[in-house]
N, C-alpha and C. Protein backbone atom coordinates (compact mmCIF):
# COMPACT_ATOMS: atom_id res chain seq x y z
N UNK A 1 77.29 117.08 83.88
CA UNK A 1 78.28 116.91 84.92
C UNK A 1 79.42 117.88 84.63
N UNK A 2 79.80 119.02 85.46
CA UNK A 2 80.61 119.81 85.63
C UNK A 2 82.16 118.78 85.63
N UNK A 3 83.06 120.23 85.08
CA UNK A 3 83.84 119.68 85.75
C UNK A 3 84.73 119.81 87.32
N UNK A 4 85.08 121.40 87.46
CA UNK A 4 85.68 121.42 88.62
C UNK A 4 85.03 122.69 89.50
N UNK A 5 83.84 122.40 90.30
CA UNK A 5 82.70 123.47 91.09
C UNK A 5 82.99 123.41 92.70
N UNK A 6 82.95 124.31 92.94
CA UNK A 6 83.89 124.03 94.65
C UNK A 6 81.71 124.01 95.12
N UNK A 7 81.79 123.34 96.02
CA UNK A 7 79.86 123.46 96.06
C UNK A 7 80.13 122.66 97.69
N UNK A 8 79.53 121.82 97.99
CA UNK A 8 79.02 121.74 99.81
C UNK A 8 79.78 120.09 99.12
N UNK A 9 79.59 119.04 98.45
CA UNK A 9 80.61 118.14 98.71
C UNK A 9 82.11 117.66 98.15
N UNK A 10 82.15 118.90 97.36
CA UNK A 10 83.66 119.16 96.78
C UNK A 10 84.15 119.34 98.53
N UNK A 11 83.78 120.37 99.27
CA UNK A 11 84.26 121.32 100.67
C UNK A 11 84.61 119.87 101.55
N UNK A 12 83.41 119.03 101.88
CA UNK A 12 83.49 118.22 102.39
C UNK A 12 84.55 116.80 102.34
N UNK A 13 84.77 116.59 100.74
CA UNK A 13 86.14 115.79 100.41
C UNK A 13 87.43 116.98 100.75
N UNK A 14 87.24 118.10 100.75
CA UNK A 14 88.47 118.85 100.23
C UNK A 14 88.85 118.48 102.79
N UNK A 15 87.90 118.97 102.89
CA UNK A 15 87.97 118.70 104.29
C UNK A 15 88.88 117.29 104.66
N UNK A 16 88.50 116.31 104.20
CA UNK A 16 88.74 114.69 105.02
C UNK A 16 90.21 114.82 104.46
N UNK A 17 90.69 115.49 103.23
CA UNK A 17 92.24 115.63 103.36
C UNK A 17 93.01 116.22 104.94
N UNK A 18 92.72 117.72 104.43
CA UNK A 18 92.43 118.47 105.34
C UNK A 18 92.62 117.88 106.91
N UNK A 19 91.95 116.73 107.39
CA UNK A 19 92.08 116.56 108.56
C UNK A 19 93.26 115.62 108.82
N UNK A 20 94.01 114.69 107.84
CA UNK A 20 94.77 113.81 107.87
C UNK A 20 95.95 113.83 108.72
N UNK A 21 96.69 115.55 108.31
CA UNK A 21 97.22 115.60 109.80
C UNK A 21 97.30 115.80 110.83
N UNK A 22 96.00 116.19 111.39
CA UNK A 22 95.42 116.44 112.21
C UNK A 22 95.34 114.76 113.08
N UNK A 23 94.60 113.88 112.64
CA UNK A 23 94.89 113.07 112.68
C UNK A 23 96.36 111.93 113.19
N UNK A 24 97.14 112.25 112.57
CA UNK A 24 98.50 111.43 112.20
C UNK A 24 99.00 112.00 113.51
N UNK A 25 99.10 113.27 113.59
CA UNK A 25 99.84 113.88 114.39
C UNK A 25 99.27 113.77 116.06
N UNK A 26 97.80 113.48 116.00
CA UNK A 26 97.53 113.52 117.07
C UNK A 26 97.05 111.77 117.95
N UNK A 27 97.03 110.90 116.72
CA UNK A 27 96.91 109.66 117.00
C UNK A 27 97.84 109.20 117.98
N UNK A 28 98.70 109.14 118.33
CA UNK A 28 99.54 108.52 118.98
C UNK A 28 99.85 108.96 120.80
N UNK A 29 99.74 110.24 120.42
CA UNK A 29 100.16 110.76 122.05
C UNK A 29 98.15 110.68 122.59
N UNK A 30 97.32 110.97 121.42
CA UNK A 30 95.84 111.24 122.56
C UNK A 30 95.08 110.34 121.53
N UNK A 31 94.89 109.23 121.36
CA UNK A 31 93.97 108.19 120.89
C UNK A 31 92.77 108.65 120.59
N UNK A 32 92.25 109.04 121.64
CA UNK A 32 91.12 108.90 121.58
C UNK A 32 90.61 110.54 120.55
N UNK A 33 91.47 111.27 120.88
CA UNK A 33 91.15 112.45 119.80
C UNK A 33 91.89 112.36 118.27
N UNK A 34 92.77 111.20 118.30
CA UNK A 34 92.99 110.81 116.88
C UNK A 34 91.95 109.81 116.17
N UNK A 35 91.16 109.26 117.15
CA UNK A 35 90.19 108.15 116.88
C UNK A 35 89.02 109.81 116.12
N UNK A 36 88.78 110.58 117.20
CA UNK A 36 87.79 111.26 117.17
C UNK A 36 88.13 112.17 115.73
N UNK A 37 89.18 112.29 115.35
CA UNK A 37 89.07 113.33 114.15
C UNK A 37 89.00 112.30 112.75
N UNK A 38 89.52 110.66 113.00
CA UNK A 38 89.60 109.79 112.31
C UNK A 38 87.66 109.66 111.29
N UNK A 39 87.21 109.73 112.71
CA UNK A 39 85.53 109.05 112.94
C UNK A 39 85.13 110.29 112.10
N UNK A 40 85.31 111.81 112.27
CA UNK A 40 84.64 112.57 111.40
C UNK A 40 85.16 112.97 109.83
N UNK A 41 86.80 112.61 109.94
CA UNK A 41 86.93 112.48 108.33
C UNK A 41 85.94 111.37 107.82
N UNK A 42 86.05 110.15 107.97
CA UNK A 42 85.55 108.72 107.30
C UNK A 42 83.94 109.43 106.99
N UNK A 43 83.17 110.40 108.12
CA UNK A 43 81.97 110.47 108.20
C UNK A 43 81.93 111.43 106.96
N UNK A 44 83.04 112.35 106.59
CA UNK A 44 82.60 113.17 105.38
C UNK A 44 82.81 112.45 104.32
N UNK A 45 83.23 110.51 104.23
CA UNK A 45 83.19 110.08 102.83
C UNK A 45 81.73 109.87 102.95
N UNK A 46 80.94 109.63 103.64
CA UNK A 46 79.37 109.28 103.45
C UNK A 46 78.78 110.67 103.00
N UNK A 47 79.04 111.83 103.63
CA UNK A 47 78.38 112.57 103.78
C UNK A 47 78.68 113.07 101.90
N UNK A 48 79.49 113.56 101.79
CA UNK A 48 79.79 113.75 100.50
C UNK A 48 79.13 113.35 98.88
N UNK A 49 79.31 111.74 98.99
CA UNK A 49 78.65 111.41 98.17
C UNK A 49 77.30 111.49 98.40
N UNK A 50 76.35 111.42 99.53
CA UNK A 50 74.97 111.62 99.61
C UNK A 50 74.50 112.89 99.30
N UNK A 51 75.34 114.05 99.68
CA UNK A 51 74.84 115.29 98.83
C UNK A 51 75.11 115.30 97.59
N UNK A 52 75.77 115.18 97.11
CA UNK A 52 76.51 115.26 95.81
C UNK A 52 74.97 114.79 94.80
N UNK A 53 74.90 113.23 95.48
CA UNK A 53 73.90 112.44 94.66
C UNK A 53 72.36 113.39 94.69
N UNK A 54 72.04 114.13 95.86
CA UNK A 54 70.91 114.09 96.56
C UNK A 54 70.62 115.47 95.50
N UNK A 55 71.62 116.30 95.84
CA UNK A 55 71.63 117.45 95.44
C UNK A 55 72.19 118.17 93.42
N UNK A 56 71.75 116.84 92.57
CA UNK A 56 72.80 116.89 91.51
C UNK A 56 74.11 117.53 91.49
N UNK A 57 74.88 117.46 92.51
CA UNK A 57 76.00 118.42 92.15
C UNK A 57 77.35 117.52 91.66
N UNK A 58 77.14 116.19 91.39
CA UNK A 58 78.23 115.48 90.80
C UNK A 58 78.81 116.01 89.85
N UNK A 59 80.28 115.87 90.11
CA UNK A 59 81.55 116.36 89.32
C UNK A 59 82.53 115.42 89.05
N UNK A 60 83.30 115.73 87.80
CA UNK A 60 84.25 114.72 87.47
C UNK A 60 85.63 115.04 88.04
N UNK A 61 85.57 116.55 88.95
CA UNK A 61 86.48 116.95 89.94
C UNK A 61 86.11 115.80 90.94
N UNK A 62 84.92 115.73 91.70
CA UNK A 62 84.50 115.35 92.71
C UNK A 62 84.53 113.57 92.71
N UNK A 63 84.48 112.70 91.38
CA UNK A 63 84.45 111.47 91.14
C UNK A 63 85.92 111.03 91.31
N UNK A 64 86.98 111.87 90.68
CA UNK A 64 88.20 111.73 91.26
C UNK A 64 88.60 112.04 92.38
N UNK A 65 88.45 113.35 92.57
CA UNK A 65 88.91 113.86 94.48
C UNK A 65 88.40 112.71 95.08
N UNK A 66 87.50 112.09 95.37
CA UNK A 66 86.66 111.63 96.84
C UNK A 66 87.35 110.47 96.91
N UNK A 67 87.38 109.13 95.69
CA UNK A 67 88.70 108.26 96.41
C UNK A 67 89.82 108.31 96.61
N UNK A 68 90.19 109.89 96.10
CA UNK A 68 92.08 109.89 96.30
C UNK A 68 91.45 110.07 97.85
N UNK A 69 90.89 110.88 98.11
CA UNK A 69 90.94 111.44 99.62
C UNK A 69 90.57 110.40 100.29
N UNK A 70 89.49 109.29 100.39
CA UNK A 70 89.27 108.06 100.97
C UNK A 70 91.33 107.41 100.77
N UNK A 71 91.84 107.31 100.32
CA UNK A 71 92.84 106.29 99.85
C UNK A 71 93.74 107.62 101.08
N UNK A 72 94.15 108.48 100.73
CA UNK A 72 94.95 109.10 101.69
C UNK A 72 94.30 108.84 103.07
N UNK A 73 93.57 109.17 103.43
CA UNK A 73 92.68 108.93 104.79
C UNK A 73 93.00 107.04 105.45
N UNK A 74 92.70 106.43 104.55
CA UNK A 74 92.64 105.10 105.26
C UNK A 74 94.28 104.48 105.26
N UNK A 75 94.98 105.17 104.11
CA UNK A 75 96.23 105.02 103.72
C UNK A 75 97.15 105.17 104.99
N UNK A 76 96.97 106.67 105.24
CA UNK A 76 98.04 107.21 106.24
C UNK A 76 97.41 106.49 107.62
N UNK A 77 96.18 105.91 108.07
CA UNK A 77 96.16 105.76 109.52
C UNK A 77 96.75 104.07 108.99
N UNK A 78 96.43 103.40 108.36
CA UNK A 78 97.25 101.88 107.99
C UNK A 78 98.79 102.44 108.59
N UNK A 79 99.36 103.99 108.05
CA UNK A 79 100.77 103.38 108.02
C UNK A 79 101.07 103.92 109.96
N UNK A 80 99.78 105.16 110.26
CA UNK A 80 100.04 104.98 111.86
C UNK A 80 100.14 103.77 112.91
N UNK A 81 99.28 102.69 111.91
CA UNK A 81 99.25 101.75 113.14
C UNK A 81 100.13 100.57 113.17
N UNK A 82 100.52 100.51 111.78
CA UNK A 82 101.89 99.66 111.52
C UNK A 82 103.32 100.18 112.48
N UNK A 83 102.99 101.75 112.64
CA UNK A 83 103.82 102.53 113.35
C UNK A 83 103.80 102.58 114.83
N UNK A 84 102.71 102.29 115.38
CA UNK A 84 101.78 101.75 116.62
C UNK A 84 102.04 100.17 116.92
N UNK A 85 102.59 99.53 116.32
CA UNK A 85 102.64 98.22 116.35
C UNK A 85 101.35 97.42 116.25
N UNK A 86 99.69 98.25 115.75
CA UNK A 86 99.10 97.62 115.69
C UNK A 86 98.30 96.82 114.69
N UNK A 87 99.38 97.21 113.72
CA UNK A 87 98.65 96.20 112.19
C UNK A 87 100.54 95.97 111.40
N UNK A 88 100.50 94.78 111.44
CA UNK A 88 101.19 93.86 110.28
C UNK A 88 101.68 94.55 109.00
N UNK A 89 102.66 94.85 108.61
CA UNK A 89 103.37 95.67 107.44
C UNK A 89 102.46 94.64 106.41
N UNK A 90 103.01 93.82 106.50
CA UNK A 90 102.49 92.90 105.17
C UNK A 90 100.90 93.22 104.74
N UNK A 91 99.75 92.85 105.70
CA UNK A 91 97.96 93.36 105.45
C UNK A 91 98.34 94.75 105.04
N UNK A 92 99.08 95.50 105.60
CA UNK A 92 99.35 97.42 105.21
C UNK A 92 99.48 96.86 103.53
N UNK A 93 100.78 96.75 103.61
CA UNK A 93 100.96 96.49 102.17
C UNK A 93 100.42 95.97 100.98
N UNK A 94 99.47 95.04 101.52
CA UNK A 94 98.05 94.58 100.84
C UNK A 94 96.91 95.14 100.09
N UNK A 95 96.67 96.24 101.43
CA UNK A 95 95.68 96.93 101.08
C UNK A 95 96.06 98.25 100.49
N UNK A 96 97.52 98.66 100.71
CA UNK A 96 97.19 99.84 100.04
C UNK A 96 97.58 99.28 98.66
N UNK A 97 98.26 98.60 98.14
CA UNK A 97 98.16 98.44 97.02
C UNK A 97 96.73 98.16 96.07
N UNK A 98 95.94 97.76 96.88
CA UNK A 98 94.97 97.53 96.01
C UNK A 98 94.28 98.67 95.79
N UNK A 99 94.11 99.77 96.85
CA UNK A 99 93.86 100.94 96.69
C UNK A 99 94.31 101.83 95.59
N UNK A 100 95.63 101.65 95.45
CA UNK A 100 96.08 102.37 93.82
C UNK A 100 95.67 102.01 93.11
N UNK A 101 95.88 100.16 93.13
CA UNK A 101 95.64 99.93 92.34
C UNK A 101 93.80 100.24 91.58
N UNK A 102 92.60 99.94 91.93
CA UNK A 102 91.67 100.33 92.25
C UNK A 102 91.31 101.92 91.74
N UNK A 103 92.08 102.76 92.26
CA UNK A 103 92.44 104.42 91.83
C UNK A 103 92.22 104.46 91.17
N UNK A 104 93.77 103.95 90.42
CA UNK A 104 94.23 104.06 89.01
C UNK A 104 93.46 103.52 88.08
N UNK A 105 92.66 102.48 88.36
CA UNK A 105 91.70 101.99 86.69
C UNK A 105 90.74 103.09 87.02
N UNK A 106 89.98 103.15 88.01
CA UNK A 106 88.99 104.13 87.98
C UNK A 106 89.45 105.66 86.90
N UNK A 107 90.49 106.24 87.35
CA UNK A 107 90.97 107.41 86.99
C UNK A 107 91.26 107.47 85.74
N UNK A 108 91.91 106.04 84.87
CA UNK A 108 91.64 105.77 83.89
C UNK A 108 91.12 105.29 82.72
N UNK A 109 89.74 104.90 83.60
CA UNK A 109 88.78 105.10 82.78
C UNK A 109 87.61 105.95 82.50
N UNK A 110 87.98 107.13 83.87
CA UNK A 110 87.24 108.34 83.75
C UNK A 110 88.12 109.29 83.01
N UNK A 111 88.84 108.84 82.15
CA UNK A 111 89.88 109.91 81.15
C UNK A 111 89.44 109.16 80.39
N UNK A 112 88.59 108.67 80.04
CA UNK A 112 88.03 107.84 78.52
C UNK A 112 86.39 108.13 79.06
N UNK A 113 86.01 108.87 79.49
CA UNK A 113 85.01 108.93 80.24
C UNK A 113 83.47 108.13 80.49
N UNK A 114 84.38 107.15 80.79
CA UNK A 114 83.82 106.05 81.72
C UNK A 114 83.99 106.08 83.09
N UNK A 115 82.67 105.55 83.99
CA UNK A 115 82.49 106.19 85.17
C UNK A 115 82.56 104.22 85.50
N UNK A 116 83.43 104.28 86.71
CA UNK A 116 83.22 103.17 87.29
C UNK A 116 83.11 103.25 88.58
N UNK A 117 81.42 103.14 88.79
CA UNK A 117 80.92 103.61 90.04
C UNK A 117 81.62 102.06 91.36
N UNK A 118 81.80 102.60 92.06
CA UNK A 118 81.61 102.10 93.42
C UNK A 118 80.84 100.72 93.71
N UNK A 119 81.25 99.80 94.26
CA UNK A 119 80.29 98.18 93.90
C UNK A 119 80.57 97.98 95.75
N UNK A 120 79.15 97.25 96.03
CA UNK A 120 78.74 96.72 96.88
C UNK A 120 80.48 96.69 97.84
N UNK A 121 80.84 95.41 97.53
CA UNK A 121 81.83 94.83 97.96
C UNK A 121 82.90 95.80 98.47
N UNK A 122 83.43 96.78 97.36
CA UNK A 122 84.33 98.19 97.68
C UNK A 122 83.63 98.75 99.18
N UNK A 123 82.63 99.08 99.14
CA UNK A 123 81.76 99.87 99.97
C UNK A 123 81.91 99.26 101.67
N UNK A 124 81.61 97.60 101.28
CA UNK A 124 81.68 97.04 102.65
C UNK A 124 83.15 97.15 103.17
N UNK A 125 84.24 96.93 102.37
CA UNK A 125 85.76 96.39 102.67
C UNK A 125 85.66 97.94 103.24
N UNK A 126 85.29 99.21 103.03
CA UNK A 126 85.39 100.33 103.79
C UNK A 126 84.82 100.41 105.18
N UNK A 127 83.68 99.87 105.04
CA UNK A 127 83.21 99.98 106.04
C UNK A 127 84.14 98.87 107.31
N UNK A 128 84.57 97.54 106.92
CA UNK A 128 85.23 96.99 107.87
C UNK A 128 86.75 98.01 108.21
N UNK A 129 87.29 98.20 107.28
CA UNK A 129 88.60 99.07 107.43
C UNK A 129 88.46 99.99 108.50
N UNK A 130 87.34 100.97 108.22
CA UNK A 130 87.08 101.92 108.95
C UNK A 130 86.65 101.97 110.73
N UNK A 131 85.57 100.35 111.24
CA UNK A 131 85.48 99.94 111.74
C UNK A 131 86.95 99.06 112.52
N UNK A 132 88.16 98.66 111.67
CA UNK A 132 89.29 98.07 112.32
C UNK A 132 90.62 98.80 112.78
N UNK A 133 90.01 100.17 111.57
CA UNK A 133 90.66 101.40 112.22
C UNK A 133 90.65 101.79 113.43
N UNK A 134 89.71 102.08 113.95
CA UNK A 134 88.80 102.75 115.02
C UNK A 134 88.95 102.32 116.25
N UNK A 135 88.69 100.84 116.25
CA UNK A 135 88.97 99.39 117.28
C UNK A 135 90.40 100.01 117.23
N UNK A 136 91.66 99.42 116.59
CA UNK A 136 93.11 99.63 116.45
C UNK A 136 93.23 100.92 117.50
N UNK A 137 93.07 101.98 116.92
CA UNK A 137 93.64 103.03 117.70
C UNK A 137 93.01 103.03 119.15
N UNK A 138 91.85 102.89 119.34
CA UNK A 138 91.33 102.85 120.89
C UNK A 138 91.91 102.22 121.81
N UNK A 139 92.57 100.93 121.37
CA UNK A 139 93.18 99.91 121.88
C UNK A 139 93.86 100.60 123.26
N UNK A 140 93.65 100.53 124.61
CA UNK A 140 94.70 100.80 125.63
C UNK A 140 93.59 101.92 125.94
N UNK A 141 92.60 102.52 125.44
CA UNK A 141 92.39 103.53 126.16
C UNK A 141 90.98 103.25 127.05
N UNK A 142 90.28 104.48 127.67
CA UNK A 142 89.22 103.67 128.34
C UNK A 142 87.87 103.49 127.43
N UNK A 143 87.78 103.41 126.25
CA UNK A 143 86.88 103.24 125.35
C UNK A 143 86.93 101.65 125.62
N UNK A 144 88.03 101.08 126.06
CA UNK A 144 88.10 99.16 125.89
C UNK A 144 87.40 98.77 127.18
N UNK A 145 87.08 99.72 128.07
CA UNK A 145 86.34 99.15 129.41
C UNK A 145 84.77 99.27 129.44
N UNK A 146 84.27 99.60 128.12
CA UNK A 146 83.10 99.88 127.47
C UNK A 146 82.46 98.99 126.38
N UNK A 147 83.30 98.19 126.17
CA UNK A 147 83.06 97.17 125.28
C UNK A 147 83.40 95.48 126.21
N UNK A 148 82.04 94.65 125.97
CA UNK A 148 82.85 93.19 126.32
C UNK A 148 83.72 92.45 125.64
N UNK A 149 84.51 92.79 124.82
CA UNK A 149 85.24 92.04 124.02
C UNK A 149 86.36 92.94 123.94
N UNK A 150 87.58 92.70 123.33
CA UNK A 150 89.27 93.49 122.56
C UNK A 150 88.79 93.93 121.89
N UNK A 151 89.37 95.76 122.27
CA UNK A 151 89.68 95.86 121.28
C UNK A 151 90.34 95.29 119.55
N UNK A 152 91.48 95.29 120.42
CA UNK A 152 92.94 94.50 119.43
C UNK A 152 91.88 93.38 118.82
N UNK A 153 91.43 92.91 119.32
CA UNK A 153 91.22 91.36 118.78
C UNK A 153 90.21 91.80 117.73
N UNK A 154 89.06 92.46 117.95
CA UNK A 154 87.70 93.01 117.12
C UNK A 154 88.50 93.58 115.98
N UNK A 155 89.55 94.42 116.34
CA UNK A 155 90.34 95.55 114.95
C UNK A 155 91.17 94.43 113.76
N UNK A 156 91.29 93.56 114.62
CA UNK A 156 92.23 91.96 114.02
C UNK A 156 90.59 91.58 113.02
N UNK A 157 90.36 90.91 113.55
CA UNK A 157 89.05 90.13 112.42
C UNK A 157 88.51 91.39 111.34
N UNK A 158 88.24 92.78 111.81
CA UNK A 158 87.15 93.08 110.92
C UNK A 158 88.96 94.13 109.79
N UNK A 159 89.91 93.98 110.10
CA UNK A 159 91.40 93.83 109.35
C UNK A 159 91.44 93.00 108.24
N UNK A 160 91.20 91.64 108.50
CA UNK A 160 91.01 90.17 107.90
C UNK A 160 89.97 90.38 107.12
N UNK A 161 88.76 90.97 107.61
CA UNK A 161 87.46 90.73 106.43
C UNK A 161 87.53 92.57 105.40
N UNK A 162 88.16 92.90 105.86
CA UNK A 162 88.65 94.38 105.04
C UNK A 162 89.23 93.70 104.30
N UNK A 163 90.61 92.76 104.45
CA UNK A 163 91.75 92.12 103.94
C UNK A 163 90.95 91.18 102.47
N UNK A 164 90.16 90.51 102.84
CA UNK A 164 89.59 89.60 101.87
C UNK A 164 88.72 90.07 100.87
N UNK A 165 87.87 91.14 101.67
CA UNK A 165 87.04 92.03 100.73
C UNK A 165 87.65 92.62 99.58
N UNK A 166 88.88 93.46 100.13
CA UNK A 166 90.08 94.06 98.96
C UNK A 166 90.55 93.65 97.90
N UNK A 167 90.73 92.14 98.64
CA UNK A 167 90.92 91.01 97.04
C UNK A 167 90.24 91.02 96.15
N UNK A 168 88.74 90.35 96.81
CA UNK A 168 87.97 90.33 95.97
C UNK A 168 86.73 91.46 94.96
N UNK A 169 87.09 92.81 95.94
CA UNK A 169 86.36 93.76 94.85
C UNK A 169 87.64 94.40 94.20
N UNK A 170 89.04 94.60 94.68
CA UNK A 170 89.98 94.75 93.70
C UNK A 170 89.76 93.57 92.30
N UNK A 171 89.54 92.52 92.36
CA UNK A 171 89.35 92.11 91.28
C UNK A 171 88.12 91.79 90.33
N UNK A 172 87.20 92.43 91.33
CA UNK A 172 86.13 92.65 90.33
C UNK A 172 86.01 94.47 89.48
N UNK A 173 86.91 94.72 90.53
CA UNK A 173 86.98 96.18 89.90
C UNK A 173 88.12 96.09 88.74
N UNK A 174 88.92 95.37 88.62
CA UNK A 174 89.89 94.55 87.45
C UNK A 174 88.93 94.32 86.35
N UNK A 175 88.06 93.25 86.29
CA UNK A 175 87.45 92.60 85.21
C UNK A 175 86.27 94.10 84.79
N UNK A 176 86.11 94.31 85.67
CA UNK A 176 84.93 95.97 85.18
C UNK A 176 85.62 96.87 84.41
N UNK A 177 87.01 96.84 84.90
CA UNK A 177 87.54 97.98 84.00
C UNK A 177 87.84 97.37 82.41
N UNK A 178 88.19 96.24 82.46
CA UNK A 178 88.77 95.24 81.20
C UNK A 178 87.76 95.35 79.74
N UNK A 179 86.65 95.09 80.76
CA UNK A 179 85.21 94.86 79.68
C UNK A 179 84.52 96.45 79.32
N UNK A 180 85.13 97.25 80.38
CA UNK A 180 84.65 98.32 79.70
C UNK A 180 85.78 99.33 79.04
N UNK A 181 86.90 98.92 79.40
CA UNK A 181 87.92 99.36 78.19
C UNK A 181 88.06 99.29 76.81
């Protein structure tokens, strides 16, 4: 395992930064093209690690880069929609903390070089986030006359099961780091 190789999913994390303000800046006045640049950052956290894995090109550049860049990415649209009026300071404040928090053992225990891969639970709480993201910003536009149900309301529950997930793989990602410290 290298350490710092610029290769096809270094490019691809270095990208989902890259689009954040793209994003931020464009969320608010055109939704649906802040939704749309939202949908293809999130798509380069999949894409990334599947080459990486597929293609041996894992790096201990790339084990760190990819959740700072997931954590900036999900980070900054939390604080657009708190800004949007459409998510609760307090759940914001929830989750990004657990996100550092989360980071930070990882990061420090890949400076003792211990790898603390990614667990089920982490994986899903992304996938709802990303999913309550998505719902959130569409909200008002004509993407909601395409769906039988709210927006708002769908971005609310799968918020809540992001919300609970966070707890609970933040603290299994707690006891993982403990026992392997």
């Amino acid at each position: 395992m290298s350490t710092l190789k610029i290769n096809l999913p270094t490019v691809l994390t270095l990208s989902r930064i890259f689009l954040i303000p793209f994003f931020v800046f464009s969320v608010s006045r055109y939704p649906v093209l802040g939704a749309a640049v939202f949908a293809i950052a999130a798509t380069t956290d999949f894409l990334d690690g599947y080459f990486a894995r597929r293609s041996g090109q894992v790096t201990k550049f790339g084990i760190i880069l990819d959740p700072i860049a997931d954590k900036f990415l999900v980070i900054s649209a939390l604080i657009v929609l708190v800004d949007m009026d459409r998510l609760s300071v307090g759940i914001a404040i929830v989750l990004i903390v657990r996100e550092f928090l989360v980071t930070g053992l990882r990061v420090v225990a890949l400076s003792k070089d211990i790898v603390i891969p990614a667990e089920m639970g982490g994986k899903l709480k992304t996938g709802a986030q990303i999913t309550a993201i998505l719902c959130l910003v569409l909200v008002g536009t004509f993407f909601e006359s395409l769906f039988p149900f709210d927006l708002y309301d769908a971005g609310h529950v799968f918020i809540w099961v992001a919300l609970v997930l966070s707890i609970i793989s933040g603290i299994k990602y707690t006891n993982s780091f403990w026992k392997r410290i």
